[in-house]
C-alpha atoms as a PDB file:
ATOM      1  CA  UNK A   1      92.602  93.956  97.452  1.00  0.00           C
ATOM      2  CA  UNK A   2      93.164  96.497  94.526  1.00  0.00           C
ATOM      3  CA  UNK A   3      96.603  96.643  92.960  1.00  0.00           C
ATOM      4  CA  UNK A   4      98.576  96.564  89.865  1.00  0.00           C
ATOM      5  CA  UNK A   5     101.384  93.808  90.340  1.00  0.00           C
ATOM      6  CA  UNK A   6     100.357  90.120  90.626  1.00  0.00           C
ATOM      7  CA  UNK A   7     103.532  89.313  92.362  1.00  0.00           C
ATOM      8  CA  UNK A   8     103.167  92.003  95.246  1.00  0.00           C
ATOM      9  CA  UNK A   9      99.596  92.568  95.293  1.00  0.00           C
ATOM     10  CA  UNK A  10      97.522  89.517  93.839  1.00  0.00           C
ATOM     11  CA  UNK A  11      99.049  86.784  94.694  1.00  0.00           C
ATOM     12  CA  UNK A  12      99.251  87.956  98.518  1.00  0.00           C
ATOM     13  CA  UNK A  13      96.208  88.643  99.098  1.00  0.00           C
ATOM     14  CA  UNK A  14      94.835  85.430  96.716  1.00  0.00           C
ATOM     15  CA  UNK A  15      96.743  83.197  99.497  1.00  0.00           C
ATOM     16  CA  UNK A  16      94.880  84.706 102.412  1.00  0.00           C
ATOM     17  CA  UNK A  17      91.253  84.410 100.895  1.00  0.00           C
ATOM     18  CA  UNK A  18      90.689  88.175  99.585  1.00  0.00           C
ATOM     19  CA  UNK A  19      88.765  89.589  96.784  1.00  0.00           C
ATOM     20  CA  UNK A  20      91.299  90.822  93.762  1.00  0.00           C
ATOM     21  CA  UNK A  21      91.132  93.895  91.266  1.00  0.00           C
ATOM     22  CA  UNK A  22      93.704  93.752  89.184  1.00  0.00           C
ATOM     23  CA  UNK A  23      94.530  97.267  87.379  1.00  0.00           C
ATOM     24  CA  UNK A  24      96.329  96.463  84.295  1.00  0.00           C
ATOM     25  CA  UNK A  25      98.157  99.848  84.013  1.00  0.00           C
ATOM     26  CA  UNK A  26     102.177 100.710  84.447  1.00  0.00           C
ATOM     27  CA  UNK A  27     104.984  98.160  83.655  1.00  0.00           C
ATOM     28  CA  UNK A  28     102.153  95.175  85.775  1.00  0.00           C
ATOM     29  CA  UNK A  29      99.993  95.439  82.755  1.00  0.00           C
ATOM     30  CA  UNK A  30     102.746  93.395  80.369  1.00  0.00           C
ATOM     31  CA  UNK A  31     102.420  90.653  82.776  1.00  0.00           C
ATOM     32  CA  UNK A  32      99.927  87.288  81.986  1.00  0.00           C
ATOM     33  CA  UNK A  33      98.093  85.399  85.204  1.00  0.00           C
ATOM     34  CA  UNK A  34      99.974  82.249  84.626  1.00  0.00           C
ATOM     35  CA  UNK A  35      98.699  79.723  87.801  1.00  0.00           C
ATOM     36  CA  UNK A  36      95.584  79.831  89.633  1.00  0.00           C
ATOM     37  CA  UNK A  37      97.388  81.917  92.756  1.00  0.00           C
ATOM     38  CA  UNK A  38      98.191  84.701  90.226  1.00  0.00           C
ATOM     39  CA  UNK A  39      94.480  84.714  88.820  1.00  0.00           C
ATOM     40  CA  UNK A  40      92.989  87.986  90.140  1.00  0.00           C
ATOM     41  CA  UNK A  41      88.817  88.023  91.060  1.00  0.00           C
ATOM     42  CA  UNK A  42      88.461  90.368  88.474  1.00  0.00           C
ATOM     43  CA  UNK A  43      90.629  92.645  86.010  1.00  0.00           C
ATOM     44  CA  UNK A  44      90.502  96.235  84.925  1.00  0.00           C
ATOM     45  CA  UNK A  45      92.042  98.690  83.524  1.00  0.00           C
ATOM     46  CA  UNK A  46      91.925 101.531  84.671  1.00  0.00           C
ATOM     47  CA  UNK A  47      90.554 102.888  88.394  1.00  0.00           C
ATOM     48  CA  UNK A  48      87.158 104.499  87.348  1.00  0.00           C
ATOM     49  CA  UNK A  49      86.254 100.458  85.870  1.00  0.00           C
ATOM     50  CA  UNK A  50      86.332  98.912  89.447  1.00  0.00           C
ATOM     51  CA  UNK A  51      82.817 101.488  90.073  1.00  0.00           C
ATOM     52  CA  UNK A  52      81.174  99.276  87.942  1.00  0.00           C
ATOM     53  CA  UNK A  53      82.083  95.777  89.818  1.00  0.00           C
ATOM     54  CA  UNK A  54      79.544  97.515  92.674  1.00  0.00           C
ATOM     55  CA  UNK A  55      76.704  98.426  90.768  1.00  0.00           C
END
């Protein structure tokens, strides 16, 4: 999963077993990963970063 909010698009797909990008960009990017369900896979911040997780 790839998305910007940890409450609508991280923590979601943490609770069902996916992968998580987190794009810190927009009003999402103020916000802090504050329990492990809200801890995104990895974090970027901006959409051309997430080519480099596959290389």
């Amino acid at each position: 999963m790839v998305g910007d909010r940890i409450d609508n698009d991280i923590i979601p797909a943490n609770k069902i077993g996916m992968t998580t990008v987190w794009i810190k960009q927009g009003f999402g990017s103020y916000a802090e990963p504050k329990t492990v369900e809200e801890q995104p896979d990895y974090i970027v911040n901006n959409l051309a970063e997430i080519t480099e997780l596959f290389r």
